[in-house]
C-alpha atoms as a PDB file:
ATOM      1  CA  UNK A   1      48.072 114.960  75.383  1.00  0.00           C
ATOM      2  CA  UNK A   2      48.405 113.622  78.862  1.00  0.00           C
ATOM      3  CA  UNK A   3      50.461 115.619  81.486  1.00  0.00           C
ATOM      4  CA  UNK A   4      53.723 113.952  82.907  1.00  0.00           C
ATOM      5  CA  UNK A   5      54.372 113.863  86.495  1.00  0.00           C
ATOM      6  CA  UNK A   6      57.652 112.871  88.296  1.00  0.00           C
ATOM      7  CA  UNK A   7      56.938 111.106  91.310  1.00  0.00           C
ATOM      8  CA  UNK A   8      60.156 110.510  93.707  1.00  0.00           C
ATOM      9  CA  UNK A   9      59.957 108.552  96.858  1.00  0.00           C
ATOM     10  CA  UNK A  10      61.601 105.719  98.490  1.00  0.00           C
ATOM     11  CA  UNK A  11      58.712 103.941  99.152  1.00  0.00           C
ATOM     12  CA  UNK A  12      57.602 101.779  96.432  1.00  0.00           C
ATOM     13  CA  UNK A  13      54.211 101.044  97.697  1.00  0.00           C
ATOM     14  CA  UNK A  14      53.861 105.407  98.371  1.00  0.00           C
ATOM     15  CA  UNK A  15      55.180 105.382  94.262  1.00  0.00           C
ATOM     16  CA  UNK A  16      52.522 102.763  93.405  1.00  0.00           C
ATOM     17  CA  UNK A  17      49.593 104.036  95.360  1.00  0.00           C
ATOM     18  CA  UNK A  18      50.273 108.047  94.186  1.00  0.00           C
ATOM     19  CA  UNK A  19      50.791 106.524  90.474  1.00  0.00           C
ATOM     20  CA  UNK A  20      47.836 104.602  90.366  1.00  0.00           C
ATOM     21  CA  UNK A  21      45.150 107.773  91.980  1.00  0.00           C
ATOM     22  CA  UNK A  22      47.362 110.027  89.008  1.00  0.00           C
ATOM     23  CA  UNK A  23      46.841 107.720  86.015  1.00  0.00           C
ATOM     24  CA  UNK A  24      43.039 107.125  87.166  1.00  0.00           C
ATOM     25  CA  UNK A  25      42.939 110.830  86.960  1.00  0.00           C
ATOM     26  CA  UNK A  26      44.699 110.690  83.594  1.00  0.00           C
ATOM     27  CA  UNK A  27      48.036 111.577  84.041  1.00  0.00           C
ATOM     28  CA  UNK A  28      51.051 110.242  82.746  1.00  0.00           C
ATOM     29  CA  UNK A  29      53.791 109.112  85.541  1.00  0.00           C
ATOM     30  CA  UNK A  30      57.349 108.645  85.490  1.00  0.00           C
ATOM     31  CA  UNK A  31      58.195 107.565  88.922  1.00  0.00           C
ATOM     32  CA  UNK A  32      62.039 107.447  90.949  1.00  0.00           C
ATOM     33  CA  UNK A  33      63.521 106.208  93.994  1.00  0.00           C
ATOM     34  CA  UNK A  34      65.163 109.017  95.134  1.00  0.00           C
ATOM     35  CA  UNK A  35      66.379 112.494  94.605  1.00  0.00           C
ATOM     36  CA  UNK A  36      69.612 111.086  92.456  1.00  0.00           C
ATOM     37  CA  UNK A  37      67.318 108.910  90.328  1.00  0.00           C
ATOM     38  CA  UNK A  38      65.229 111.693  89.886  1.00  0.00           C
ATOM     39  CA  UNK A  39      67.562 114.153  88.673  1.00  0.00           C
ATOM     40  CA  UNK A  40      69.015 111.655  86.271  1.00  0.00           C
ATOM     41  CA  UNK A  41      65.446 111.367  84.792  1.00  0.00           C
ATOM     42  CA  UNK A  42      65.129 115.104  84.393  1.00  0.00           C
ATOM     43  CA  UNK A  43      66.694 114.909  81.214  1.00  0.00           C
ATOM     44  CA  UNK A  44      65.250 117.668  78.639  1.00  0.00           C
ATOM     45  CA  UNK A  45      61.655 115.416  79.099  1.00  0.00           C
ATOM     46  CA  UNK A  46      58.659 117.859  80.009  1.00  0.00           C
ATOM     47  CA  UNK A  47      58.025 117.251  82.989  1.00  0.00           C
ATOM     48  CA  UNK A  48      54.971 119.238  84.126  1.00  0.00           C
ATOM     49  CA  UNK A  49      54.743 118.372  87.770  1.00  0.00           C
ATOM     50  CA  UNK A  50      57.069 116.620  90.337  1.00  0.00           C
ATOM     51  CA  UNK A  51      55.881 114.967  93.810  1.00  0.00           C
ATOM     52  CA  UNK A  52      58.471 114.343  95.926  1.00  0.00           C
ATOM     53  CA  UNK A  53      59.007 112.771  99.495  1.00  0.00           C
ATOM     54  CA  UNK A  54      61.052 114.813 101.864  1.00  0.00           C
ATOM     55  CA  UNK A  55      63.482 112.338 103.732  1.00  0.00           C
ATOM     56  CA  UNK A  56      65.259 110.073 101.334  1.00  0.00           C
ATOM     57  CA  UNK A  57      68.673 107.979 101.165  1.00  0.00           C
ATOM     58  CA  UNK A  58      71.080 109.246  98.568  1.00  0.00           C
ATOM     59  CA  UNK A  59      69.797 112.647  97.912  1.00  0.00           C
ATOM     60  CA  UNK A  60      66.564 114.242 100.307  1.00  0.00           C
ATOM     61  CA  UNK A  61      63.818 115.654  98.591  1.00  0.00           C
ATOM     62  CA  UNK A  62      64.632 119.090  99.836  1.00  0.00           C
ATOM     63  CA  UNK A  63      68.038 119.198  97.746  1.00  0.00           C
ATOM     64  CA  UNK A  64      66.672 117.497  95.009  1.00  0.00           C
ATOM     65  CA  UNK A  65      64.261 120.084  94.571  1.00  0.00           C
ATOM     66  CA  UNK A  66      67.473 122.944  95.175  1.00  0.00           C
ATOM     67  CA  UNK A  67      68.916 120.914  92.306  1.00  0.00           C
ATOM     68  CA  UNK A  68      66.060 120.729  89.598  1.00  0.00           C
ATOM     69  CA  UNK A  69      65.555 124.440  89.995  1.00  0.00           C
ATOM     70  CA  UNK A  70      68.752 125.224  88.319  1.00  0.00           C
ATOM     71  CA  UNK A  71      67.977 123.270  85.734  1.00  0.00           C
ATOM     72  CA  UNK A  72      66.634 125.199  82.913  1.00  0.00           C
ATOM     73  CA  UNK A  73      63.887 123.501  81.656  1.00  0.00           C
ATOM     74  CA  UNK A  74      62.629 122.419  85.259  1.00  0.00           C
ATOM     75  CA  UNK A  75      63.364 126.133  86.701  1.00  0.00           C
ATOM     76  CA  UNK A  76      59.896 127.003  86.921  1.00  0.00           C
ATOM     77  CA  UNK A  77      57.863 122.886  87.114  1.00  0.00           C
ATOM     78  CA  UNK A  78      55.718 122.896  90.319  1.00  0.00           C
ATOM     79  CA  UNK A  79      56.672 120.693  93.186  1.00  0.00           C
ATOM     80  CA  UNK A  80      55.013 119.153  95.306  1.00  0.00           C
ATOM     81  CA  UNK A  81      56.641 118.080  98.450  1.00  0.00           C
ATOM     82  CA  UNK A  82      54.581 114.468  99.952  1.00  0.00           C
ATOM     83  CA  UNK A  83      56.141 113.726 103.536  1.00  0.00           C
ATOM     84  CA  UNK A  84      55.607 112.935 106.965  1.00  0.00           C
ATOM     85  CA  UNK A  85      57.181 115.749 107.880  1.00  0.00           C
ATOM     86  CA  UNK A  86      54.564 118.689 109.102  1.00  0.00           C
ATOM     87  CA  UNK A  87      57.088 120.872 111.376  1.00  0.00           C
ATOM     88  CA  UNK A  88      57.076 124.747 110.044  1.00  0.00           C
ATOM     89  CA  UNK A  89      60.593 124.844 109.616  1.00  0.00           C
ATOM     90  CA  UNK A  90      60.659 121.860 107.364  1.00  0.00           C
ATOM     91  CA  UNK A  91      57.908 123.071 105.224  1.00  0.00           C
ATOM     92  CA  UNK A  92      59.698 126.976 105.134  1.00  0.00           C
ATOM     93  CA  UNK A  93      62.774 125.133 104.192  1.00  0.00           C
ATOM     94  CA  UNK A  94      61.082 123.159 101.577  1.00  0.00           C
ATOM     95  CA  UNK A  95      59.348 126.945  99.931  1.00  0.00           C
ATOM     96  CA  UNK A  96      62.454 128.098 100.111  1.00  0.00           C
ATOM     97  CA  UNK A  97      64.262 125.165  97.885  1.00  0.00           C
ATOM     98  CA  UNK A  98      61.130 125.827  95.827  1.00  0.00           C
ATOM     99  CA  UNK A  99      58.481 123.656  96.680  1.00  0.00           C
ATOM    100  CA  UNK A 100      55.106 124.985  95.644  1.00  0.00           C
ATOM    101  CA  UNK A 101      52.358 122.705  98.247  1.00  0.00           C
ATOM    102  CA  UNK A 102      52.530 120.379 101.024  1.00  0.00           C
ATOM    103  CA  UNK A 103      50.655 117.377 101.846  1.00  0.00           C
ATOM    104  CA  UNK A 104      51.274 115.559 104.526  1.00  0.00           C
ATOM    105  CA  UNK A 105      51.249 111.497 104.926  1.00  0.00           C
ATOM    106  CA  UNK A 106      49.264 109.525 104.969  1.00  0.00           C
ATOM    107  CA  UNK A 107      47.118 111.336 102.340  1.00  0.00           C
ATOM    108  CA  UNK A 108      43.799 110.692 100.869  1.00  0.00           C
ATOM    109  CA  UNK A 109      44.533 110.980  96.790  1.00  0.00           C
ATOM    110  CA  UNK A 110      41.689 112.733  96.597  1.00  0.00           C
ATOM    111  CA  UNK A 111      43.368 115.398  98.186  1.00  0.00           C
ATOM    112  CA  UNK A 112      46.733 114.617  96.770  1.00  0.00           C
ATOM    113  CA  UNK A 113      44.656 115.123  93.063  1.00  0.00           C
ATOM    114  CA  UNK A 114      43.264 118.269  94.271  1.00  0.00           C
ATOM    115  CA  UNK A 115      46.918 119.675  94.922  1.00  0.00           C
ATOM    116  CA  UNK A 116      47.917 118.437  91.873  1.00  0.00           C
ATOM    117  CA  UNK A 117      45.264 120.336  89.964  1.00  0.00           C
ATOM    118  CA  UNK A 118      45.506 123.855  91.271  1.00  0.00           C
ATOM    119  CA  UNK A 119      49.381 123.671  89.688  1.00  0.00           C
ATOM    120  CA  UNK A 120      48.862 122.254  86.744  1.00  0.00           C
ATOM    121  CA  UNK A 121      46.990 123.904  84.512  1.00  0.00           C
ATOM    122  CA  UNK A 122      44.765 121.659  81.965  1.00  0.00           C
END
C-alpha cells in the first residue's frame, strides 16, 4: 500500500510540482493550501509524512506544525518544512515546533525525494 503524504503550501504550482516528483516516486498525496486547510484534513487519515511551506496566509507552517503535534495520531508523523526561508533561527524555531528536515526553495525533487525517504520508512 502506497504511503500518504500531506503537502501544504500556498503555492499551487510548489503543490503541483512536489505532488507530481512524489506520485512518480509512488506516493500517495493529499495536498492543502495552508496550515488551516491542513489541519482540517488531518482528520484520523494516516498520514505518514507532511511537507509544509513555512510562510503562509491564514495559519504559517510553523504553527501548523505546533498544532498537528498535539494531535494524537499525528504526534509523532515526520515533517518536513519546504521554504525559502534558510535563516538559523527560522529553521531552530521550526525543530522546535517539530519539524524533522529542511529544504530550502527552489529544490531539485530529487533532493526533496531523498528527504522524504530517510523519514519514511518503506
Amino acid at each position: 500500500m502506497a504511503k500518504t503524504i500531506l503537502v501544504v503550501d500556498d503555492s499551487a504550482s510548489l503543490r503541483q510540482v512536489v505532488s507530481i516528483a512524489l506520485k512518480g516516486a509512488g506516493y500517495d498525496v493529499i495536498e492543502a493550501c495552508d496550515g488551516k486547510d491542513a489541519l482540517s484534513k488531518l482528520n484520523g487519515t494516516k498520514i505518514h509524512l507532511i511537507i509544509s511551506d513555512v510562510n503562509m496566509p491564514n495559519m504559517d507552517g510553523i504553527t501548523f506544525v505546533k498544532e498537528a503535534k498535539k494531535l494524537a495520531n499525528y504526534k509523532f508523523t515526520p515533517i518536513i518544512m519546504l521554504t525559502t526561508e534558510s535563516q538559523e533561527g527560522k529553521k531552530a524555531e521550526g525543530q522546535a515546533a517539530g519539524a524533522k528536515a529542511w529544504v530550502v526553495k527552489p529544490f531539485q525533487p530529487a533532493q526533496m525525494l531523498a528527504a522524504v525517504s530517510k523519514l519514511i520508512m518503506p
